[in-house]
C-alpha atoms as a PDB file:
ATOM      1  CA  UNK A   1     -11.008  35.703 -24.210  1.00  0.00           C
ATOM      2  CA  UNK A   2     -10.808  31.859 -25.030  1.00  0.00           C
ATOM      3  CA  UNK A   3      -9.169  29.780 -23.033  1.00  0.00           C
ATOM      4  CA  UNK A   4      -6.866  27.042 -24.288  1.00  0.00           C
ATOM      5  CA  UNK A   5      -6.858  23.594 -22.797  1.00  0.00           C
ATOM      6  CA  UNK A   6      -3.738  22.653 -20.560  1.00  0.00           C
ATOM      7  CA  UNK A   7      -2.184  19.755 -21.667  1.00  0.00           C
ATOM      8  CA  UNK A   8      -1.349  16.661 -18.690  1.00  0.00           C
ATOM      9  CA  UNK A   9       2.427  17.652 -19.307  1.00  0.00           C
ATOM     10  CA  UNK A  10       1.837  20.975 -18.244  1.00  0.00           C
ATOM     11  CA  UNK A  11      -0.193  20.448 -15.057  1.00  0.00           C
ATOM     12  CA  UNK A  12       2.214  17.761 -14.157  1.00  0.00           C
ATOM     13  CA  UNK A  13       5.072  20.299 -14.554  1.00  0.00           C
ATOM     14  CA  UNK A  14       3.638  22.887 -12.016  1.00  0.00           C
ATOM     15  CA  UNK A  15       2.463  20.160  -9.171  1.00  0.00           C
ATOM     16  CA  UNK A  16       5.502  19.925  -6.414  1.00  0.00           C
ATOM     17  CA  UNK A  17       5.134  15.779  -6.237  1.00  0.00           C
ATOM     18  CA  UNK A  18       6.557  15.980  -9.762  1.00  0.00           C
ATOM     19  CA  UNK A  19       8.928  18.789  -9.556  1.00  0.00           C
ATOM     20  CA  UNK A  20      12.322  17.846 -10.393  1.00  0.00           C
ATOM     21  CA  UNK A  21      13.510  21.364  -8.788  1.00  0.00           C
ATOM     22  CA  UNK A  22      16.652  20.480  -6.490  1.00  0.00           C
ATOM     23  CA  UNK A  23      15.197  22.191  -3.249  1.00  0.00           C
ATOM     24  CA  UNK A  24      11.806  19.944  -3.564  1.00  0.00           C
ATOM     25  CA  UNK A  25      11.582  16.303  -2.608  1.00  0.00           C
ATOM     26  CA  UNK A  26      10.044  13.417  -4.516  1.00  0.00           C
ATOM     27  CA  UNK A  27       7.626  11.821  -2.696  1.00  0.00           C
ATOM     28  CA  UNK A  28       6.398   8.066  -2.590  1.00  0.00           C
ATOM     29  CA  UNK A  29       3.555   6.972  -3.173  1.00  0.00           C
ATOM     30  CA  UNK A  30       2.462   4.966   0.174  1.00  0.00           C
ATOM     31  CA  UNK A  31      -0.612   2.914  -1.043  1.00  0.00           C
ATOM     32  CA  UNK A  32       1.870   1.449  -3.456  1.00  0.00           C
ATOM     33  CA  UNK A  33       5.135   1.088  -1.718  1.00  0.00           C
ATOM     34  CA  UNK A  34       3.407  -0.915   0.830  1.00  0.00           C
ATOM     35  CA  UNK A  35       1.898  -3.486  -1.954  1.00  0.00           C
ATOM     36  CA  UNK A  36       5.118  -3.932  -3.631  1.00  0.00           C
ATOM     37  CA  UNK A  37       8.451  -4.882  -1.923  1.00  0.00           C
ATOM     38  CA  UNK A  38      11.997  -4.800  -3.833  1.00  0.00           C
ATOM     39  CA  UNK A  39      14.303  -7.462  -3.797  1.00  0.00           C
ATOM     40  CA  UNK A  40      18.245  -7.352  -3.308  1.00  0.00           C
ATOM     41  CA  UNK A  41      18.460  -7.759  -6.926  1.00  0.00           C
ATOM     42  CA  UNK A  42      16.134  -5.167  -7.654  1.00  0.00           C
ATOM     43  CA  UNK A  43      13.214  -6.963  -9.259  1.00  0.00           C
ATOM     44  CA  UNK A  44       9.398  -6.051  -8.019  1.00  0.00           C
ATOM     45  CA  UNK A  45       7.473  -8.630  -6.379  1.00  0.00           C
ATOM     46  CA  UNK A  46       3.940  -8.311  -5.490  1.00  0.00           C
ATOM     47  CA  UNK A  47       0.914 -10.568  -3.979  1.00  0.00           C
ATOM     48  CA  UNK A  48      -2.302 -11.415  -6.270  1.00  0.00           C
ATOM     49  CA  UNK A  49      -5.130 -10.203  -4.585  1.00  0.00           C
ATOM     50  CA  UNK A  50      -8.308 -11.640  -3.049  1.00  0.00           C
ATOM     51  CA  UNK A  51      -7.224 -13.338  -0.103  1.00  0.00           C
ATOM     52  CA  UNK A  52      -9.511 -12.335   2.801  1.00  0.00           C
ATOM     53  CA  UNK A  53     -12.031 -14.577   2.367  1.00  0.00           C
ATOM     54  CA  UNK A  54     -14.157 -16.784   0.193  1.00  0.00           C
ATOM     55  CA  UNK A  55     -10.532 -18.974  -0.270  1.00  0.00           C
ATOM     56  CA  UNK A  56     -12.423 -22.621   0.360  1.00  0.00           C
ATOM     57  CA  UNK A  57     -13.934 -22.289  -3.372  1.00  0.00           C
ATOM     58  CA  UNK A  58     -10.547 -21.546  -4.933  1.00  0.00           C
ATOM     59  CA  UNK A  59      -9.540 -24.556  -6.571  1.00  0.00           C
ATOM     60  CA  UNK A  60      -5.646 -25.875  -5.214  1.00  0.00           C
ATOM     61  CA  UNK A  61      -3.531 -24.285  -7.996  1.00  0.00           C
ATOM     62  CA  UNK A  62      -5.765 -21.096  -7.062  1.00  0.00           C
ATOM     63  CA  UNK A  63      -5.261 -21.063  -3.441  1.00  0.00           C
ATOM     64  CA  UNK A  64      -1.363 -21.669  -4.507  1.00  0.00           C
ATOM     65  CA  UNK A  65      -0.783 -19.123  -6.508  1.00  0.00           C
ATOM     66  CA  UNK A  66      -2.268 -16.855  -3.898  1.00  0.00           C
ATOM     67  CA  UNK A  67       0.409 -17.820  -1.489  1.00  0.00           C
ATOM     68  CA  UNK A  68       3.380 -16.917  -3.273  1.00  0.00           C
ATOM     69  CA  UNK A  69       5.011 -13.569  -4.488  1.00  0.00           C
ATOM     70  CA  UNK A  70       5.155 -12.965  -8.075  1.00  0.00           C
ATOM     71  CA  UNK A  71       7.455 -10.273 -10.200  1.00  0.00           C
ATOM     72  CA  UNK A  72       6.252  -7.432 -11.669  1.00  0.00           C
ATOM     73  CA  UNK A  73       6.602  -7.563 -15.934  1.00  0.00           C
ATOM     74  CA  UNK A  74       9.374  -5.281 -16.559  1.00  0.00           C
ATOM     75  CA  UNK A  75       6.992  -2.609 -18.442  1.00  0.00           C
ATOM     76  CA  UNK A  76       4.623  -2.133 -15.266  1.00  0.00           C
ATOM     77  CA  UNK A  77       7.813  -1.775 -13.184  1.00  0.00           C
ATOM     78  CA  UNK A  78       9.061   0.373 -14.881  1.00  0.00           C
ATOM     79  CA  UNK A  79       6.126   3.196 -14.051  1.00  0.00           C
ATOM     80  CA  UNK A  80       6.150   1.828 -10.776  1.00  0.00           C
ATOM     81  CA  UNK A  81       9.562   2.888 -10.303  1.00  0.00           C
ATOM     82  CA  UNK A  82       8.904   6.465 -11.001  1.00  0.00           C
ATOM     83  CA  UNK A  83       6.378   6.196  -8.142  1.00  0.00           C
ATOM     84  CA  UNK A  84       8.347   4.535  -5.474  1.00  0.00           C
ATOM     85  CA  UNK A  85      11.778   6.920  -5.796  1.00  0.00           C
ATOM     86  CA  UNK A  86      14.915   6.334  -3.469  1.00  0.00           C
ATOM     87  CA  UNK A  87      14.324   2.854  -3.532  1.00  0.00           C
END
């Protein structure tokens, strides 16, 4: 007997993290929820990465940028969003 290949869709349909089944919780994803922090407003800021060491060759606008917190774009947010639920 041949089998047929599974689509994604399907396998995401039977694993519990995705389950939309009223009795089963969504989970967040931890990894990202503690890269990514949420404003009153709602919007998605993050921090670039790369700041453990080797800063004294970044040029000034470099080191700068790696100081601040920047948005997410609105398309990458919105897939993050389905990751970090009851937020």
């Amino acid at each position: 007997m041949r089998q047929t290949c599974r689509s994604y869709i399907d396998i995401k349909a039977e694993n519990p993290l995705y389950s939309r089944h009223p009795d089963m919780k969504l989970k967040t994803h931890k990894a990202l929820s503690k890269r990514i922090k949420i404003t009153k407003t709602g919007k998605m800021m993050k921090r670039y990465g790369g700041q453990d060491h080797f800063n004294s060759r970044d040029t000034g606008n470099a080191g700068r940028k790696k100081r601040t917190d920047h948005p997410l774009s609105t398309a990458y947010a919105k897939s993050v969003k389905s990751l970090i639920p009851n937020t």
